[in-house]
N, C-alpha and C. Protein backbone atom coordinates (compact mmCIF):
# COMPACT_ATOMS: atom_id res chain seq x y z
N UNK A 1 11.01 22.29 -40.44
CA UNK A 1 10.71 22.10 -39.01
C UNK A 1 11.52 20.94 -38.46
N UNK A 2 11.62 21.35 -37.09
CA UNK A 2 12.67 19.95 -36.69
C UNK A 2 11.81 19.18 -36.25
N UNK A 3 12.71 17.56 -35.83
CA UNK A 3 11.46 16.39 -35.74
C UNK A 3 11.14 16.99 -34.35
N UNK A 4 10.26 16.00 -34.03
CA UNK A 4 9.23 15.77 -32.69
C UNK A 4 10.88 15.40 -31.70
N UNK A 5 10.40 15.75 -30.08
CA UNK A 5 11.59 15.14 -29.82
C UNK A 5 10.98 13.15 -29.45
N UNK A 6 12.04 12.73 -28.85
CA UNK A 6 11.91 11.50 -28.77
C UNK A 6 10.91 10.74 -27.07
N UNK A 7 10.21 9.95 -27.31
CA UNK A 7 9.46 10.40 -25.89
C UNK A 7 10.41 9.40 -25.26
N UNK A 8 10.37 10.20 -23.33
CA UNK A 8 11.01 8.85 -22.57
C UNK A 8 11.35 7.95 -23.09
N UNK A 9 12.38 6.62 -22.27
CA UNK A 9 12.23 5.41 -22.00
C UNK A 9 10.86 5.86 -21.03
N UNK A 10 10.18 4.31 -21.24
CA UNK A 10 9.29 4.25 -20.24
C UNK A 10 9.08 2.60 -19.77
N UNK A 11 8.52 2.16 -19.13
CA UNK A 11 8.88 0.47 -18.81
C UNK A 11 7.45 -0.20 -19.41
N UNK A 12 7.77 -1.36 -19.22
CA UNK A 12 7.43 -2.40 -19.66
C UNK A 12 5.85 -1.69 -19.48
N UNK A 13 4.72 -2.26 -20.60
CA UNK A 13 3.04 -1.89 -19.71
C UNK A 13 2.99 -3.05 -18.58
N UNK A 14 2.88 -2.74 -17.83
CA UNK A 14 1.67 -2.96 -16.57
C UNK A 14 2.91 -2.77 -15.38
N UNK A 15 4.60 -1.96 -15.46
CA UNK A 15 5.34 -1.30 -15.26
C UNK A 15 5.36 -0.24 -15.00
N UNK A 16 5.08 0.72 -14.11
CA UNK A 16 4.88 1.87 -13.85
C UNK A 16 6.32 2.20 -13.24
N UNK A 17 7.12 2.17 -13.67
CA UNK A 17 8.69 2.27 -12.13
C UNK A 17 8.59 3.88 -12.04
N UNK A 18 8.69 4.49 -12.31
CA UNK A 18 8.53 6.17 -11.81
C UNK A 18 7.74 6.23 -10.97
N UNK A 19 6.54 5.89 -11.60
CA UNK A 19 5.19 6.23 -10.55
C UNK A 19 5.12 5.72 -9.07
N UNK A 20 5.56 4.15 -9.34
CA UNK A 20 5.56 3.26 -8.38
C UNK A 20 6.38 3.56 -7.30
N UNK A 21 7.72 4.02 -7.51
CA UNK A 21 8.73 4.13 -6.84
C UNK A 21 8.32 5.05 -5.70
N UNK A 22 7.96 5.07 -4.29
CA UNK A 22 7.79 5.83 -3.08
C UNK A 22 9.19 5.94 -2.35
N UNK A 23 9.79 6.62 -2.62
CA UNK A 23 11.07 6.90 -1.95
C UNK A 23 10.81 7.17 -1.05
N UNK A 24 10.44 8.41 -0.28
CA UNK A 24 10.25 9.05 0.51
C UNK A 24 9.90 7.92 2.01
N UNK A 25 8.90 6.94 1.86
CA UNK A 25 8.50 6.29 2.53
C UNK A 25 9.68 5.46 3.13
N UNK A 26 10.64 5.37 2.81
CA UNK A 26 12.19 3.87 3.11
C UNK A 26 12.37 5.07 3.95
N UNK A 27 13.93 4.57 4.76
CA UNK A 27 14.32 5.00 5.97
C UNK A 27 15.81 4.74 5.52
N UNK A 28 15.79 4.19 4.77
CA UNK A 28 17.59 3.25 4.09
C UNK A 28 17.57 3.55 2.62
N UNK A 29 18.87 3.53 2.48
CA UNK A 29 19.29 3.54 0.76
C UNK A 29 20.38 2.42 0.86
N UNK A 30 20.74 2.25 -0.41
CA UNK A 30 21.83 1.16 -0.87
C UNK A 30 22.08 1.90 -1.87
N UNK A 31 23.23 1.97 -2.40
CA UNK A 31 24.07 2.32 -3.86
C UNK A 31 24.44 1.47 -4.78
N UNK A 32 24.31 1.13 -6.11
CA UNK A 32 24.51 -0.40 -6.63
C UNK A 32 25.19 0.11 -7.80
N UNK A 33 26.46 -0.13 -8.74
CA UNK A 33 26.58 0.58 -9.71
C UNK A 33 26.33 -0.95 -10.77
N UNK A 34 25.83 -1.01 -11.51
CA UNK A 34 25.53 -2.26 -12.24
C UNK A 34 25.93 -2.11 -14.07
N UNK A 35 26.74 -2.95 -14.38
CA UNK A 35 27.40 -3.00 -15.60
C UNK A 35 26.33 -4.49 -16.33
N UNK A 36 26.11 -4.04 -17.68
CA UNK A 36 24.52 -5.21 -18.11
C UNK A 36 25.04 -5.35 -19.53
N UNK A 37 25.79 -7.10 -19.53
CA UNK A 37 26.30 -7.02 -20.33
C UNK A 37 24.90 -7.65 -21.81
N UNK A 38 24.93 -7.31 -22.55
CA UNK A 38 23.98 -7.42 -23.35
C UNK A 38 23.92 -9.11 -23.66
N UNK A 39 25.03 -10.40 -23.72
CA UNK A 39 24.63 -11.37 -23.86
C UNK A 39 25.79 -12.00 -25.21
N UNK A 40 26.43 -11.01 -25.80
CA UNK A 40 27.38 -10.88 -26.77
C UNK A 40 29.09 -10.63 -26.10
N UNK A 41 28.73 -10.06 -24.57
CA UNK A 41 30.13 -9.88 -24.11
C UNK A 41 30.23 -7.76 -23.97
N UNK A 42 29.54 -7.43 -24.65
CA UNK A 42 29.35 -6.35 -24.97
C UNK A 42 28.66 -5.74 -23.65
N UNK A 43 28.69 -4.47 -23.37
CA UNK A 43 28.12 -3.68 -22.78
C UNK A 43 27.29 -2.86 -22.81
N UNK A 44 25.76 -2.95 -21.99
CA UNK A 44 24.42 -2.11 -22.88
C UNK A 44 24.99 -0.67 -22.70
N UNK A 45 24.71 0.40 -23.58
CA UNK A 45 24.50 1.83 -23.63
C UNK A 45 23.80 2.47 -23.12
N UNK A 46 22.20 1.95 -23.39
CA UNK A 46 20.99 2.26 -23.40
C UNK A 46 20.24 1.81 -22.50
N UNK A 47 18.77 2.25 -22.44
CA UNK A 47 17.68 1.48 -21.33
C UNK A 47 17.78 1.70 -20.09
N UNK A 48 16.87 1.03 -19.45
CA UNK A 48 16.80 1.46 -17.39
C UNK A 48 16.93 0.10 -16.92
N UNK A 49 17.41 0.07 -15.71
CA UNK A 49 17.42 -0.69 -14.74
C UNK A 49 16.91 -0.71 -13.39
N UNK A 50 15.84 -1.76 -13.45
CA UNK A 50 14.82 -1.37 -11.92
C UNK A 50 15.17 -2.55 -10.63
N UNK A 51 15.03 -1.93 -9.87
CA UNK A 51 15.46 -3.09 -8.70
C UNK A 51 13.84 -3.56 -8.15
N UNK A 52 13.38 -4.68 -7.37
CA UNK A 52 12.56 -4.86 -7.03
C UNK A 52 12.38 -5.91 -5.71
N UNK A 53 11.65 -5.51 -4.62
CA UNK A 53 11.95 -6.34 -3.51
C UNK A 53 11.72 -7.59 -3.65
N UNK A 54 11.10 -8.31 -2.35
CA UNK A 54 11.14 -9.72 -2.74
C UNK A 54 9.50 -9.67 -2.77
N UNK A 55 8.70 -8.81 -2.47
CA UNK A 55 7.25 -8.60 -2.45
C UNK A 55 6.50 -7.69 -3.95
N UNK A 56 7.50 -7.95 -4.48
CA UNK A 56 7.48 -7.21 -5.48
C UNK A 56 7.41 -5.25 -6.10
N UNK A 57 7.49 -5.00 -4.73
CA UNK A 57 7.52 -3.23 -4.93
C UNK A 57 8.87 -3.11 -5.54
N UNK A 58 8.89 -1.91 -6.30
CA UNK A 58 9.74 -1.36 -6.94
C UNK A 58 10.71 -0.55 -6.03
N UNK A 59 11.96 -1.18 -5.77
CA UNK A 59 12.75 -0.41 -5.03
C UNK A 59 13.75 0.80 -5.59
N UNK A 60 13.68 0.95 -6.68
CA UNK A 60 14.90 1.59 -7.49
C UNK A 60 15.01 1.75 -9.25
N UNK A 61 15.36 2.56 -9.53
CA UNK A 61 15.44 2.43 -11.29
C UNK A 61 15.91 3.68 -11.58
N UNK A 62 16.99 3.43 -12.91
CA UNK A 62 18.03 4.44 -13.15
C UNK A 62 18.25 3.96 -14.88
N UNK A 63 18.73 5.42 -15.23
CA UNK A 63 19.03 4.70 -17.09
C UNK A 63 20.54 4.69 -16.86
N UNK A 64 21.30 4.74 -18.09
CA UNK A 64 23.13 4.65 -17.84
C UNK A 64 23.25 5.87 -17.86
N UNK A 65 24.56 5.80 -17.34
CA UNK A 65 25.65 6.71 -17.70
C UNK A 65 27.58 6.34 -17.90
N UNK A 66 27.69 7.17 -18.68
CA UNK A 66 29.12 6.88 -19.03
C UNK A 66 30.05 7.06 -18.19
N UNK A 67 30.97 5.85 -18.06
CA UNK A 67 31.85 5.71 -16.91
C UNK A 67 33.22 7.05 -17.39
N UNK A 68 33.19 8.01 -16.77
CA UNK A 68 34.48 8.78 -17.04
C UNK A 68 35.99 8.47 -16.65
N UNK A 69 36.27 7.28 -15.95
CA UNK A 69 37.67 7.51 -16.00
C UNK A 69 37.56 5.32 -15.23
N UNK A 70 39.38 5.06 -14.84
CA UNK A 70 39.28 3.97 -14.58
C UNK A 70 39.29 2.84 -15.67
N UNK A 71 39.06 1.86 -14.96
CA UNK A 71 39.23 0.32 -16.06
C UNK A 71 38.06 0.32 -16.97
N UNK A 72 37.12 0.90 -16.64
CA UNK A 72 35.83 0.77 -17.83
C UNK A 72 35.28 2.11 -18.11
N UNK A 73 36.12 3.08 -18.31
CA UNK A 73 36.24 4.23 -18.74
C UNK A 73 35.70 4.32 -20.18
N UNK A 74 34.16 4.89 -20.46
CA UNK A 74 33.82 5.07 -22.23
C UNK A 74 32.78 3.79 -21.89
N UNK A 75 32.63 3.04 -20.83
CA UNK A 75 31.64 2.34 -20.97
C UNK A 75 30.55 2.90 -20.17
N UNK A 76 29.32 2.33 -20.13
CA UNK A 76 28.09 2.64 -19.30
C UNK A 76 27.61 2.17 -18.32
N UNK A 77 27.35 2.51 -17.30
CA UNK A 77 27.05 1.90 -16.17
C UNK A 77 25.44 2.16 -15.40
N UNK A 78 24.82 1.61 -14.54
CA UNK A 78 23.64 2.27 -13.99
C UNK A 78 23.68 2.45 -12.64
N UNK A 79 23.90 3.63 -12.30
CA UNK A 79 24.43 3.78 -11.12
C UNK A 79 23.11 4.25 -10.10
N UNK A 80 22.91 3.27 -9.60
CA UNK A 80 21.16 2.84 -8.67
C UNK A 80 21.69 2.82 -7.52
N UNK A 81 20.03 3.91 -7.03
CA UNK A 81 19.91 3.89 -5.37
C UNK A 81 18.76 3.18 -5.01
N UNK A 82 18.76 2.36 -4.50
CA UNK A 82 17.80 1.30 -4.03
C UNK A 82 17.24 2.04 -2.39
N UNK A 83 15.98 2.19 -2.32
CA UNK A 83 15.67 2.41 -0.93
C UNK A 83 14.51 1.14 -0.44
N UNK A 84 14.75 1.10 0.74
CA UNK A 84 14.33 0.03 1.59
C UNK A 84 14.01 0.23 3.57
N UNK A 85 13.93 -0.54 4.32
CA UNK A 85 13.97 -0.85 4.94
C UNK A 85 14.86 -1.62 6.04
N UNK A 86 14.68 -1.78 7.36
CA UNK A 86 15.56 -2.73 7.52
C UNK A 86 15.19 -4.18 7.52
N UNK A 87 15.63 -5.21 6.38
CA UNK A 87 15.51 -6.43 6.58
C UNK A 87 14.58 -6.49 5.21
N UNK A 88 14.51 -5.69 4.67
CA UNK A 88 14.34 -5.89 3.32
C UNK A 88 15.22 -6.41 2.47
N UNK A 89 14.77 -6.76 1.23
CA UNK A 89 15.70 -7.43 0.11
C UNK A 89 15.45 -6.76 -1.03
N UNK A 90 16.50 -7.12 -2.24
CA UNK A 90 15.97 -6.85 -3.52
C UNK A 90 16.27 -8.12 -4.11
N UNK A 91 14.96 -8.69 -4.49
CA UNK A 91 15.05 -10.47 -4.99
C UNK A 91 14.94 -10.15 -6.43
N UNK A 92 14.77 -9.11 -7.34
CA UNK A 92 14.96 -8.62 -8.95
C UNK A 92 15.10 -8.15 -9.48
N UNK A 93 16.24 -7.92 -10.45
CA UNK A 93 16.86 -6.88 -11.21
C UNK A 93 15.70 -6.50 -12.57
N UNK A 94 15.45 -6.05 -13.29
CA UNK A 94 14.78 -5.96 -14.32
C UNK A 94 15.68 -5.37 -15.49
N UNK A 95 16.02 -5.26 -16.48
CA UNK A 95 16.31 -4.53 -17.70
C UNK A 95 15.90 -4.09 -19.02
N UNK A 96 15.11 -3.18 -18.94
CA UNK A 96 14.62 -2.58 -20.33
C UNK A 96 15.09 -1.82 -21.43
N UNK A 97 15.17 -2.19 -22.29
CA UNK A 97 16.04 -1.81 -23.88
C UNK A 97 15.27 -1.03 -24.39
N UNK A 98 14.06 -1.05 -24.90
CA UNK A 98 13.11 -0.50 -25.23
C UNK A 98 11.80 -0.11 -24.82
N UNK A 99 11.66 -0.12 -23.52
CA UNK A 99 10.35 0.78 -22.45
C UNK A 99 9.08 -0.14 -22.39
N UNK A 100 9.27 -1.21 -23.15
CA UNK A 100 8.39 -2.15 -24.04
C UNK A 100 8.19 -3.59 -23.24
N UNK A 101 9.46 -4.31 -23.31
CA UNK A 101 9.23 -5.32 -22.38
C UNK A 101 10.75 -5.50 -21.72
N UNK A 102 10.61 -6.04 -20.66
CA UNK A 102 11.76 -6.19 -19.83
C UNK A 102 12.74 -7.88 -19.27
N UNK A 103 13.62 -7.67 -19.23
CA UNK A 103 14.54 -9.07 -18.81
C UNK A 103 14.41 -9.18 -17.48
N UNK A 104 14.70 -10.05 -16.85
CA UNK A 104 15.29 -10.45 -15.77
C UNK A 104 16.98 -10.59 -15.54
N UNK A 105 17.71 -10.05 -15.26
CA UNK A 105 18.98 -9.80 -14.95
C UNK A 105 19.41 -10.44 -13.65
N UNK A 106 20.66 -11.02 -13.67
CA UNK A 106 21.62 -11.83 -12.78
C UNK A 106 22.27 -10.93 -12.90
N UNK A 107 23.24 -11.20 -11.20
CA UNK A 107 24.13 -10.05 -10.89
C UNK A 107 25.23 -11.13 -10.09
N UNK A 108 26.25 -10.58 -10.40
CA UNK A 108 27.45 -10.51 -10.08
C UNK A 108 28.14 -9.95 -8.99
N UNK A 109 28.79 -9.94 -7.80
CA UNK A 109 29.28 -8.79 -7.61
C UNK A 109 30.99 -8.92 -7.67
N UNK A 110 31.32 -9.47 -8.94
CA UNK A 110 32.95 -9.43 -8.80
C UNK A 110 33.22 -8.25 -9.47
């Protein structure tokens, strides 16, 4: 018999980002493509990335995908739609490796 398959990523407990996430309700999107370098120089593969306002709702969350062509071509990226408002913010990145517990992430935009 083959194994079980593997369940979701899922976020951090007391993390709901699927559930939480009300898209429908924003009026605006933003596009963010975000490269998370693991801390070694290296580039994560794996895991999700959640955006979050400054009130703390969950604005956004996406796992990677592989960059197909270009300067970082074979690497992974998380290519996030953030929805909002006007005059909203996103004051926190989050990053989860293992569905388990999550980072706080700094961003860049060079």
């Amino acid at each position: 018999p083959s194994p079980p398959p593997s369940p979701p990523l899922s976020p951090p407990p007391g993390l709901t980002w699927e559930d939480d996430l009300d898209a429908p309700s924003y009026e605006g999107t933003a596009s963010y493509t975000l490269l998370v370098e693991d801390g070694s120089g290296d580039y994560v593969t794996t895991g999700m990335v959640a955006a979050f306002a400054d009130d703390g709702t969950i604005r956004g969350y996406q796992e990677p995908s592989e960059i197909p062509f270009g300067p970082y071509v074979g690497k992974y990226a998380f290519l996030i739609t953030v929805y909002g408002d006007g005059g909203d913010s996103v004051d926190d990145w989050e990053y989860s490796s293992n569905g388990f517990s999550s980072t706080t992430i700094t961003t860049d935009s060079s």
